[in-house]
N, C-alpha and C. Protein backbone atom coordinates (compact mmCIF):
# COMPACT_ATOMS: atom_id res chain seq x y z
N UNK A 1 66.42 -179.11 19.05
CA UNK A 1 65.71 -178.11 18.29
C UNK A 1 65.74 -176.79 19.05
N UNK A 2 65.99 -175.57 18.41
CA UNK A 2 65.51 -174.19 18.86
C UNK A 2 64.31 -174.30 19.11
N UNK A 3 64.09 -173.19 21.00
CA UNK A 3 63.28 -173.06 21.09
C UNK A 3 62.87 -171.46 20.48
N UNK A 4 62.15 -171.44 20.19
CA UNK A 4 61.48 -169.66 19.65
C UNK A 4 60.68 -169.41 20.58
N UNK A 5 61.27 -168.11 21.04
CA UNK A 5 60.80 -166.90 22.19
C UNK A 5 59.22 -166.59 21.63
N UNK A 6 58.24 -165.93 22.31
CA UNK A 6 57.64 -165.18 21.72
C UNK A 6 57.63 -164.15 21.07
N UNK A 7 58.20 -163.56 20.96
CA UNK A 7 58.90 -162.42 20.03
C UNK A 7 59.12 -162.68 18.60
N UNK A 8 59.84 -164.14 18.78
CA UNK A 8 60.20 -164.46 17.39
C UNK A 8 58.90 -165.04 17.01
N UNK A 9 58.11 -165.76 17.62
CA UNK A 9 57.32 -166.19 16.96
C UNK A 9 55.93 -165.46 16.27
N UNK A 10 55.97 -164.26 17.00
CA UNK A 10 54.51 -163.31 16.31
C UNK A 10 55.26 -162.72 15.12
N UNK A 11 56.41 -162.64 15.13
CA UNK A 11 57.33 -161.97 13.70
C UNK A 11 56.67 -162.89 12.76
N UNK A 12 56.43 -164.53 12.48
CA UNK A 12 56.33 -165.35 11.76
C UNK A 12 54.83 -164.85 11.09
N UNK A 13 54.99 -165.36 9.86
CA UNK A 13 53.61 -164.88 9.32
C UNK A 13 52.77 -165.96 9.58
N UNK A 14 51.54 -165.98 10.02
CA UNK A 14 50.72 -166.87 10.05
C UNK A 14 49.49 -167.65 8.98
N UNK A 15 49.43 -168.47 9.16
CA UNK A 15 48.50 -168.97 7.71
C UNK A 15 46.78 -168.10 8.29
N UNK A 16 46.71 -167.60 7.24
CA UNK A 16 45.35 -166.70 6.98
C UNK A 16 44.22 -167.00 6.97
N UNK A 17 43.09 -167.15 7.19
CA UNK A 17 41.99 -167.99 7.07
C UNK A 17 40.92 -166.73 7.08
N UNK A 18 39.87 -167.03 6.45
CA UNK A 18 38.56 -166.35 6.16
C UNK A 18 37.12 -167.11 6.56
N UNK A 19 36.37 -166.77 7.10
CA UNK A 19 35.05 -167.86 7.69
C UNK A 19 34.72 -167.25 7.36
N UNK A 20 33.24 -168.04 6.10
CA UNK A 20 32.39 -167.55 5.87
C UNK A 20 31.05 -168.68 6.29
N UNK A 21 30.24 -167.81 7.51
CA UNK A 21 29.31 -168.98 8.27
C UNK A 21 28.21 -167.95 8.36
N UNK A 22 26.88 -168.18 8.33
CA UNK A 22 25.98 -167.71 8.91
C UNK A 22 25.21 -167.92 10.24
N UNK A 23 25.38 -169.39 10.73
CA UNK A 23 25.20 -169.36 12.17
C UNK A 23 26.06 -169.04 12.87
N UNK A 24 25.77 -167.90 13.75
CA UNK A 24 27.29 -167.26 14.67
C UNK A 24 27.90 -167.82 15.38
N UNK A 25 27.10 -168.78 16.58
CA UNK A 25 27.51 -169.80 17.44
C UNK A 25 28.87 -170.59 16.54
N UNK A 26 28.15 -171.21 15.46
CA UNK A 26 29.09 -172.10 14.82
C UNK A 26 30.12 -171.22 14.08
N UNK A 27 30.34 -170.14 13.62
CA UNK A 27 31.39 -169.37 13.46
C UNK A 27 32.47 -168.87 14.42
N UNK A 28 31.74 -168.44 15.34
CA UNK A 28 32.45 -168.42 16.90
C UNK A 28 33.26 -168.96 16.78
N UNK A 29 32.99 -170.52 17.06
CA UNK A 29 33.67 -171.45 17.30
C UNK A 29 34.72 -172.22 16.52
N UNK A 30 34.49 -172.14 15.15
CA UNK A 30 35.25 -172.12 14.60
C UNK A 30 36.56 -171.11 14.54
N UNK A 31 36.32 -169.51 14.49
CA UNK A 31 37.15 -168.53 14.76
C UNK A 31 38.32 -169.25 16.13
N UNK A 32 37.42 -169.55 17.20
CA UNK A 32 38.04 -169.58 18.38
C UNK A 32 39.06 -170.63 18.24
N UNK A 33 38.48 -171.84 17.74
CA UNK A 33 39.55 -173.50 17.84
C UNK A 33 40.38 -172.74 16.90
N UNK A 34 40.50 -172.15 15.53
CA UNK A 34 41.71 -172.01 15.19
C UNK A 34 42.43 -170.91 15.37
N UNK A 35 41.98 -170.02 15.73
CA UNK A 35 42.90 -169.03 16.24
C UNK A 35 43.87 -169.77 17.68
N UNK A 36 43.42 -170.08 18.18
CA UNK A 36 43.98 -170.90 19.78
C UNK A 36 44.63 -172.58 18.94
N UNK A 37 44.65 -172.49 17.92
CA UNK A 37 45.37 -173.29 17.18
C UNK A 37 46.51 -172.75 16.13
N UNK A 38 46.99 -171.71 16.31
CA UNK A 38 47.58 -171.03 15.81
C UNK A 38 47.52 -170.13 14.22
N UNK A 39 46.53 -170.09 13.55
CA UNK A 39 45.82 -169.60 12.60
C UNK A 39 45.79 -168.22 13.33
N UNK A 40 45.75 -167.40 11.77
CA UNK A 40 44.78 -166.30 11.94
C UNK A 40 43.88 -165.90 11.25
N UNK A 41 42.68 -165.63 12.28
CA UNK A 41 41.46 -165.47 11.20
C UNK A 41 41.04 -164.12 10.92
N UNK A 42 41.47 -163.98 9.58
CA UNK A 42 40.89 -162.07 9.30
C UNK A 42 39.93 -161.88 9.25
N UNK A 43 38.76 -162.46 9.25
CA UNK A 43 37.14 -162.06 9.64
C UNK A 43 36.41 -163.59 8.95
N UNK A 44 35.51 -162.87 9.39
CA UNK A 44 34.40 -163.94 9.80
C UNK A 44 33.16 -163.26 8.91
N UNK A 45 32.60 -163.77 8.55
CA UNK A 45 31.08 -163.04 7.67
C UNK A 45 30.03 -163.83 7.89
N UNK A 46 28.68 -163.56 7.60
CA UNK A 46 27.32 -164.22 6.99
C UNK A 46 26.78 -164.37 5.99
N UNK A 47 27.04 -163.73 4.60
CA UNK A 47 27.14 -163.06 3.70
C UNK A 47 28.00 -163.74 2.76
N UNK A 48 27.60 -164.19 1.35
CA UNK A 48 28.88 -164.16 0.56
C UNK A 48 29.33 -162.67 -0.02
N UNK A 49 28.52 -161.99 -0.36
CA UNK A 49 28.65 -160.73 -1.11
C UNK A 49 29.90 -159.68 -0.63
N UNK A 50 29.77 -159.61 1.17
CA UNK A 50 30.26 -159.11 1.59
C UNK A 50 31.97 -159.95 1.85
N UNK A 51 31.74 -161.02 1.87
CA UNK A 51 32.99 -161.99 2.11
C UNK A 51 34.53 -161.95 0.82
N UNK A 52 33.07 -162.09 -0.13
CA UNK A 52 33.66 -162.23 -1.67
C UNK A 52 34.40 -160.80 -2.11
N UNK A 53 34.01 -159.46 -1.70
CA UNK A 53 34.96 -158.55 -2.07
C UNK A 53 36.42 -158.39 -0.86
N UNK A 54 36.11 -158.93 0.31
CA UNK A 54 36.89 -159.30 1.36
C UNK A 54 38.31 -159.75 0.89
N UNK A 55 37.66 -161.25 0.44
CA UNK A 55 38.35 -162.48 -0.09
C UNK A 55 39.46 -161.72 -0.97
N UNK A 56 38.70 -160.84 -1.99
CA UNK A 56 39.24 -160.84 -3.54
C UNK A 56 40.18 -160.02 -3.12
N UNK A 57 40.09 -159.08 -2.21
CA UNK A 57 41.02 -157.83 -1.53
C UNK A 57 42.06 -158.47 -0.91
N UNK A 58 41.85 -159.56 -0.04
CA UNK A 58 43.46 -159.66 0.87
C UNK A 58 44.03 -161.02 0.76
N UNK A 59 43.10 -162.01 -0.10
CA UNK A 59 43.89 -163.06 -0.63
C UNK A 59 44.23 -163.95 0.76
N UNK A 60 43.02 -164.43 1.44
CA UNK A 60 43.69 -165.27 2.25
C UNK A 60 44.62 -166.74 1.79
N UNK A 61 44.81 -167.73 3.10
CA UNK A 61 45.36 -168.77 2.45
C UNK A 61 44.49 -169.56 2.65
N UNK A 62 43.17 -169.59 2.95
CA UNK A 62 42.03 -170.82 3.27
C UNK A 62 41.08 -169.69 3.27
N UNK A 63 40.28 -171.06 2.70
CA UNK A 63 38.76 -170.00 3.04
C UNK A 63 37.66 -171.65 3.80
N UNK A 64 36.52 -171.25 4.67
CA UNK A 64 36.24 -171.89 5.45
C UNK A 64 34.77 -171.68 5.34
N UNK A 65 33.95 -172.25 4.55
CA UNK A 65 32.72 -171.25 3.84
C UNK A 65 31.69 -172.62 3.78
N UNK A 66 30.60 -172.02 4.43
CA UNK A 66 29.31 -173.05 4.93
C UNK A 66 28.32 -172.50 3.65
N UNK A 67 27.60 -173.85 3.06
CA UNK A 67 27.51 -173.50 1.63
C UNK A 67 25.95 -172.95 1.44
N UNK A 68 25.24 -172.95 2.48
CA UNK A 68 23.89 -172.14 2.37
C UNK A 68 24.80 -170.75 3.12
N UNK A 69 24.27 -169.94 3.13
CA UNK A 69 24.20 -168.62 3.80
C UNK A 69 23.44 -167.33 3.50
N UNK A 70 23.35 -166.51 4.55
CA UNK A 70 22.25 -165.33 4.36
C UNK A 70 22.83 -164.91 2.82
N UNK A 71 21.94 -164.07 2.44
CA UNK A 71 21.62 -163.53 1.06
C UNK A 71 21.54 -164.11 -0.33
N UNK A 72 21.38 -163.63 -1.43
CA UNK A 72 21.73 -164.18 -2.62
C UNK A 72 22.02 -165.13 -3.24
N UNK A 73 23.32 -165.18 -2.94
CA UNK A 73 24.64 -166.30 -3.05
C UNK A 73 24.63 -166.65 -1.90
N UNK A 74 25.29 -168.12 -2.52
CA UNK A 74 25.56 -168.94 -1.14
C UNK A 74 26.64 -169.61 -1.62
N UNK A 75 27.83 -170.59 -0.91
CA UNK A 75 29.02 -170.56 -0.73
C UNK A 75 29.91 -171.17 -2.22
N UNK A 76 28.98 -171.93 -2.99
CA UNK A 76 29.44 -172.41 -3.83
C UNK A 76 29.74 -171.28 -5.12
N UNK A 77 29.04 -170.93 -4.97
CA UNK A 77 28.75 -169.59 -6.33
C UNK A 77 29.72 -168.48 -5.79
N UNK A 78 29.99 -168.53 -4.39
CA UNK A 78 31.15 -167.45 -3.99
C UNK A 78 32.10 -168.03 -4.08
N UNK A 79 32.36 -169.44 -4.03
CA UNK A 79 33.80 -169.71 -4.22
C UNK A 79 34.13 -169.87 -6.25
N UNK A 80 33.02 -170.05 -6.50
CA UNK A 80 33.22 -170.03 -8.38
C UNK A 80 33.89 -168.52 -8.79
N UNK A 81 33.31 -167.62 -7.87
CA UNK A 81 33.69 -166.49 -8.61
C UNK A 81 35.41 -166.22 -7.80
N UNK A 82 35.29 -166.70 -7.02
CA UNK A 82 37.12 -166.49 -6.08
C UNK A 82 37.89 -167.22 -7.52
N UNK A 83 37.46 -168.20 -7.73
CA UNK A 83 38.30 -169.11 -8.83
C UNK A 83 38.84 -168.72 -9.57
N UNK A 84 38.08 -168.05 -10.21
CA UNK A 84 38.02 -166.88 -11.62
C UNK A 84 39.81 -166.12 -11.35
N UNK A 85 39.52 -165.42 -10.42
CA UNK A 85 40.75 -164.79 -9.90
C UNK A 85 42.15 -165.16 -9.14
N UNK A 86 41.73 -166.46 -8.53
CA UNK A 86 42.90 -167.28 -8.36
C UNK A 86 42.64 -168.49 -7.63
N UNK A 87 43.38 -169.07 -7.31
CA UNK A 87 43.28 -170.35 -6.50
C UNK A 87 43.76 -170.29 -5.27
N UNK A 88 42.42 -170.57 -4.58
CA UNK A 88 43.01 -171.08 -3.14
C UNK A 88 42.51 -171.89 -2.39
N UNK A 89 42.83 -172.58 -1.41
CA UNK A 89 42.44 -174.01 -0.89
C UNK A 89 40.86 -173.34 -0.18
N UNK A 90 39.60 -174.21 -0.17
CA UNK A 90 38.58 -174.16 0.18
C UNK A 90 38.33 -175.41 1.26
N UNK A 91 37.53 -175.05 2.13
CA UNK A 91 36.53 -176.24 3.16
C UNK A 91 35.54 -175.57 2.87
N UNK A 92 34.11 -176.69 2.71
CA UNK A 92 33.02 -176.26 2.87
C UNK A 92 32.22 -177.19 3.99
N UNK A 93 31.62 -176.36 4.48
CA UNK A 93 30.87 -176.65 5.99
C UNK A 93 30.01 -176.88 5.70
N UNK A 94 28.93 -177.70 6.21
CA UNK A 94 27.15 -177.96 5.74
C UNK A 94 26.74 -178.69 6.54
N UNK A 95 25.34 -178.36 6.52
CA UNK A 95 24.33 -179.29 7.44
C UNK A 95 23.72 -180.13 6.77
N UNK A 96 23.55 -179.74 5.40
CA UNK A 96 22.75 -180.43 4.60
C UNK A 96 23.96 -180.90 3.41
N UNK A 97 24.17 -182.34 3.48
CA UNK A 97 24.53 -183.13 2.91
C UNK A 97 24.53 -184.19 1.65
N UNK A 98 23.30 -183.49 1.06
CA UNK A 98 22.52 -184.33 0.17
C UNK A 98 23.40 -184.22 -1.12
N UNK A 99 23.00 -185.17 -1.90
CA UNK A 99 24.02 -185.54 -3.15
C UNK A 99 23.84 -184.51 -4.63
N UNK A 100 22.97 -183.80 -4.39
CA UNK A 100 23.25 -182.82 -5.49
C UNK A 100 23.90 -181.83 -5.42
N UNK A 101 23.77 -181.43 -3.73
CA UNK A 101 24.66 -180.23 -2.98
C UNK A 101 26.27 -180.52 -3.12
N UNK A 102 26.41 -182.07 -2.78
CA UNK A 102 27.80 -182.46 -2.66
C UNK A 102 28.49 -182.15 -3.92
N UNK A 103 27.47 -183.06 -5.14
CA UNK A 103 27.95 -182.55 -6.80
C UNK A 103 28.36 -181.62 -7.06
N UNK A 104 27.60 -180.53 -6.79
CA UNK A 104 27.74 -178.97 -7.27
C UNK A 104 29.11 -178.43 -6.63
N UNK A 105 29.21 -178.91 -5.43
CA UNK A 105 30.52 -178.38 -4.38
C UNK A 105 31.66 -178.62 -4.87
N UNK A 106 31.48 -180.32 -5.12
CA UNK A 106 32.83 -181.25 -5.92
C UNK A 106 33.36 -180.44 -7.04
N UNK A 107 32.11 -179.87 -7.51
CA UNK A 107 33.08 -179.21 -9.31
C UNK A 107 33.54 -178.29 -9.11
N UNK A 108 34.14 -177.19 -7.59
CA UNK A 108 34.59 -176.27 -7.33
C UNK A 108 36.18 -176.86 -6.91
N UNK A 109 36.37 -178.37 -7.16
CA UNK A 109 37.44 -179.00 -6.31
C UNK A 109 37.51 -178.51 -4.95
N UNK A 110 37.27 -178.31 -4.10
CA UNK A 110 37.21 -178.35 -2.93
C UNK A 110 38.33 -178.97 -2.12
N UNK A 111 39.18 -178.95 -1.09
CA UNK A 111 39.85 -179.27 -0.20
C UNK A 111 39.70 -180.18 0.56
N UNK A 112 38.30 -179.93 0.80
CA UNK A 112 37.88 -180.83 2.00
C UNK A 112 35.98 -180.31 2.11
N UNK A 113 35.32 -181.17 2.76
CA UNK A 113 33.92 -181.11 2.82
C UNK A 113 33.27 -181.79 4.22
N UNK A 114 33.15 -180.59 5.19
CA UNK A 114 32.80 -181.18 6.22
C UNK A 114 31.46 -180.78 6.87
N UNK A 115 30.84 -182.43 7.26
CA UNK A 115 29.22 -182.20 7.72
C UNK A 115 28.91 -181.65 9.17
N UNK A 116 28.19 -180.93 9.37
CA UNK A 116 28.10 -180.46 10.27
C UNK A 116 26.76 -181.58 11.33
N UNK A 117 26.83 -181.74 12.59
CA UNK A 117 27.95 -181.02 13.24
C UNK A 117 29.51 -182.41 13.69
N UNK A 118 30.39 -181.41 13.55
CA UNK A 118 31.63 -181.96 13.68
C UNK A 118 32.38 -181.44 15.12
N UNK A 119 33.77 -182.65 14.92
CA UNK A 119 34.12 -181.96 16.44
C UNK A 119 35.67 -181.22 15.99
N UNK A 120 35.88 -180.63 16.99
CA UNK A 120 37.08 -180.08 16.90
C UNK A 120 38.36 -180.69 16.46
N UNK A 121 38.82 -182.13 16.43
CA UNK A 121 39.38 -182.78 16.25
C UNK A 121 39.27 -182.81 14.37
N UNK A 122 38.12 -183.04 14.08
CA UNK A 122 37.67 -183.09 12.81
C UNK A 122 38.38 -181.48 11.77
N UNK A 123 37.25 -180.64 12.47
CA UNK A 123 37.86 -179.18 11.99
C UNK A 123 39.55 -179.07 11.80
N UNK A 124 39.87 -179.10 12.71
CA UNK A 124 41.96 -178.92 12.62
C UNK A 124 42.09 -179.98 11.70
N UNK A 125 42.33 -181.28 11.73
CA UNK A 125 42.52 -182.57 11.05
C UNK A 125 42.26 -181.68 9.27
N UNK A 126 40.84 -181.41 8.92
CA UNK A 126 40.89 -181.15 7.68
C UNK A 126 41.47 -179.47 7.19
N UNK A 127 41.49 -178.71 8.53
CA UNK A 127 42.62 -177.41 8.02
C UNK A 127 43.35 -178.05 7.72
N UNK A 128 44.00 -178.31 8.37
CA UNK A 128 45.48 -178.66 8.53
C UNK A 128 46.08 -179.84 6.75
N UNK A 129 44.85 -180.93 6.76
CA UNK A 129 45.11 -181.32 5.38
C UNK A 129 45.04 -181.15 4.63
N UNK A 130 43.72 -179.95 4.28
CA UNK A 130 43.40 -178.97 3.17
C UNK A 130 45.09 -177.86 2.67
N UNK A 131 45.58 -177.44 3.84
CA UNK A 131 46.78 -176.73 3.11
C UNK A 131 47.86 -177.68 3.01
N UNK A 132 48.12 -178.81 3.52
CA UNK A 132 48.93 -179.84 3.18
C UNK A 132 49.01 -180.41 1.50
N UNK A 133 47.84 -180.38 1.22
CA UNK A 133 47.38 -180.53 -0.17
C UNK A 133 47.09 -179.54 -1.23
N UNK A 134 46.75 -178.77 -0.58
CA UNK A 134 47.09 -177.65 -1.70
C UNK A 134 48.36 -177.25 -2.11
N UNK A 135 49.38 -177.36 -0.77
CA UNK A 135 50.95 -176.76 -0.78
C UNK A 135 51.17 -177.70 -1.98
N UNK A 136 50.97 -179.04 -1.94
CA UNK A 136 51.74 -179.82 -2.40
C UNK A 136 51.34 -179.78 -3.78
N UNK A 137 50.17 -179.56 -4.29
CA UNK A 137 49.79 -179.29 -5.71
C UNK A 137 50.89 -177.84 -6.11
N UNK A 138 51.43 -176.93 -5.21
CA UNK A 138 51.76 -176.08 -6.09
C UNK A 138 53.22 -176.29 -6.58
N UNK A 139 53.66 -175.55 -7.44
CA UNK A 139 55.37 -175.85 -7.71
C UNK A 139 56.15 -175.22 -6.59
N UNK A 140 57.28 -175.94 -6.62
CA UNK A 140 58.25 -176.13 -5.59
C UNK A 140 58.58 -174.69 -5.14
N UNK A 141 58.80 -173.81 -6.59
CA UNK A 141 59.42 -171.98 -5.91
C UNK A 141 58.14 -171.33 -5.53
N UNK A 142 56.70 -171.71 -5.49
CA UNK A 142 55.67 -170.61 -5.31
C UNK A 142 55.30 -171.23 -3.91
N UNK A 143 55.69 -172.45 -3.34
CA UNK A 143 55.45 -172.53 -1.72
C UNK A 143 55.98 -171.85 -1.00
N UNK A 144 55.02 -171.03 0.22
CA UNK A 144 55.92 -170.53 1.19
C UNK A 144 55.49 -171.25 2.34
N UNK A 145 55.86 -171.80 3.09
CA UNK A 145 55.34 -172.77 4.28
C UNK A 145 55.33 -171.41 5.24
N UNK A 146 54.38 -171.05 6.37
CA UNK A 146 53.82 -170.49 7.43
C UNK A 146 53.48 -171.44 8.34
N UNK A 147 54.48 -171.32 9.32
CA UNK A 147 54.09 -171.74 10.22
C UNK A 147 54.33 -170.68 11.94
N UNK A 148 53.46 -170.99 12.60
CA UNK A 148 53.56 -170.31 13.92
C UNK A 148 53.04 -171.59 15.03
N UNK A 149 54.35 -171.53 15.79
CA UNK A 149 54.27 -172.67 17.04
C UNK A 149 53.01 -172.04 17.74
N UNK A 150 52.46 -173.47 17.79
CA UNK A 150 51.21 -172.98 19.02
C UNK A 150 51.76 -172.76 20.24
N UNK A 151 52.79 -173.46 20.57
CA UNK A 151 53.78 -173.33 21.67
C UNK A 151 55.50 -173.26 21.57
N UNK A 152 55.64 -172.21 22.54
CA UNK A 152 57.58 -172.15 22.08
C UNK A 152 58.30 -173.52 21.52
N UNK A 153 57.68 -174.84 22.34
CA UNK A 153 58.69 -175.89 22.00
C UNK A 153 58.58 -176.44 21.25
N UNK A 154 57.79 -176.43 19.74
CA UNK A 154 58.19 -177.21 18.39
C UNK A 154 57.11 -176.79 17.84
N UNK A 155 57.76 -176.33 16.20
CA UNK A 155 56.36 -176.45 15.43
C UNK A 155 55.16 -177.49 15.08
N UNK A 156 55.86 -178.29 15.53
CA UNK A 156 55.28 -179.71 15.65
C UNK A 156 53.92 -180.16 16.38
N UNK A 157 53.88 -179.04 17.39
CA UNK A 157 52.77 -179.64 18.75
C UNK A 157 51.71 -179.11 17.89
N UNK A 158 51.18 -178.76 17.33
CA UNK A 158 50.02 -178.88 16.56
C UNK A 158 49.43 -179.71 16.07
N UNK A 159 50.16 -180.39 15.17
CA UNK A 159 49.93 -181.66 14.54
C UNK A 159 50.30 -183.09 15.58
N UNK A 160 50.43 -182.70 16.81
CA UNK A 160 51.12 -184.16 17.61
C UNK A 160 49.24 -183.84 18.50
N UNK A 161 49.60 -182.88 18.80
CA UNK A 161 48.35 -182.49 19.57
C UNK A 161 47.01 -183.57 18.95
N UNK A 162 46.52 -182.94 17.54
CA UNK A 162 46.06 -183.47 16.67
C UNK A 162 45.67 -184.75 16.58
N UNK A 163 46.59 -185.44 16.12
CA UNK A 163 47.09 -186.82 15.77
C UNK A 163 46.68 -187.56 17.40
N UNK A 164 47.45 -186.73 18.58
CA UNK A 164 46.18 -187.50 19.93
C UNK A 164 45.22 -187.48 19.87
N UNK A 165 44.68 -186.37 19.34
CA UNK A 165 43.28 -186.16 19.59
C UNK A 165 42.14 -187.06 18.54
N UNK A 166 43.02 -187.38 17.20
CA UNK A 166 42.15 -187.92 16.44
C UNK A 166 42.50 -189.71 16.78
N UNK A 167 43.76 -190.13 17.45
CA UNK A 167 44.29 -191.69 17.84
C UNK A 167 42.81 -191.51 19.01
N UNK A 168 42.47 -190.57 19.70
CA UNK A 168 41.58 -190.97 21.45
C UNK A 168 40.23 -190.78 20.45
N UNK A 169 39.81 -190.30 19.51
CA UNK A 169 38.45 -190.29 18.68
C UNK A 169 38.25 -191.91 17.74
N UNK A 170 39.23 -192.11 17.47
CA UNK A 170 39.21 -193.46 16.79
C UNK A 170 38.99 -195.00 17.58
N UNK A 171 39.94 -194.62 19.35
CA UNK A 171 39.78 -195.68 20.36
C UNK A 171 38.34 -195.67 20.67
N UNK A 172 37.80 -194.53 20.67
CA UNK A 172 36.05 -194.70 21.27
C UNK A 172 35.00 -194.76 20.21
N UNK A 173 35.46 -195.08 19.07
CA UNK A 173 34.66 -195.52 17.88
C UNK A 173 33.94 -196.60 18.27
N UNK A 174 32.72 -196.95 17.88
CA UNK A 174 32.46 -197.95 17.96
C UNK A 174 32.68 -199.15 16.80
N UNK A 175 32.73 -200.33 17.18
CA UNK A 175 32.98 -200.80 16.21
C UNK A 175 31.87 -201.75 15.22
């Protein structure tokens, strides 16, 4: 396999991501694991209001949106109105898990739905399957695959990385 220089590889467009979190700590951190996972994240908010004209403006390729948040609206009602205007793969983050919250989330189809708190292994695992599944819902000429090596030697070490990390989370399961 070619290795790709750095040069070539910041040329590559990167898959886009949008966080919308109101605890900062936990936004942080999220920002941080996927950016250092090769993502790029165009901002980060607290806010749907402010997220949602964001969103509607630059069209990320994920959105990453914790479903209480400061103001008004909160994540579900911001992703209803993204819908309206187009489709794009969603995670929703939450602390609170309860089954009417989950309902309401489900009818937005959702990507993926993750309880907080989670580990890093978890977070990448459902990026990473959330656009796996969305790609694959779309037709064959409107995919563009983005990818950017986390490292020169294969696009691959992301997902190998991964896949250790979730094989060493599964060995210390209890049973």
């Amino acid at each position: 396999m070619q290795k790709l220089n750095c040069q070539q590889a910041n040329k590559m467009e990167r898959i886009k991501i949008v966080i919308v979190e109101d605890e900062f700590v936990i936004a942080e951190d999220i920002s941080t694991r996927l950016a250092h996972n090769g993502y790029e994240v165009l901002a980060v908010f607290d806010q749907a209001e402010t997220a949602l004209r964001f969103i509607l403006e630059k069209r990320p390729d994920l959105i990453v949106v914790d479903i209480r948040l400061n103001g008004p609206m909160d994540g579900i009602e911001m992703v209803e109105l993204i819908q309206k205007e187009f489709r794009i793969p969603v995670i929703y983050i939450t602390a609170n898990s309860d089954a009417a919250t989950y309902e309401r989330a489900k009818r937005t189809h959702p990507h993926a739905f993750l309880i907080k708190p989670f580990t890093p292994a978890n977070l990448l695992a459902v990026v990473d399957l959330a656009l796996y599944n969305f790609s694959s819902e779309q037709s064959p000429e409107s995919i563009q695959r983005k990818i950017e090596p986390v490292d020169s030697d294969a696009p691959f070490l992301l997902n190998q990385s991964l896949l250790s990390e979730l094989a060493e989370s599964i060995k210390n399961m209890p049973e």
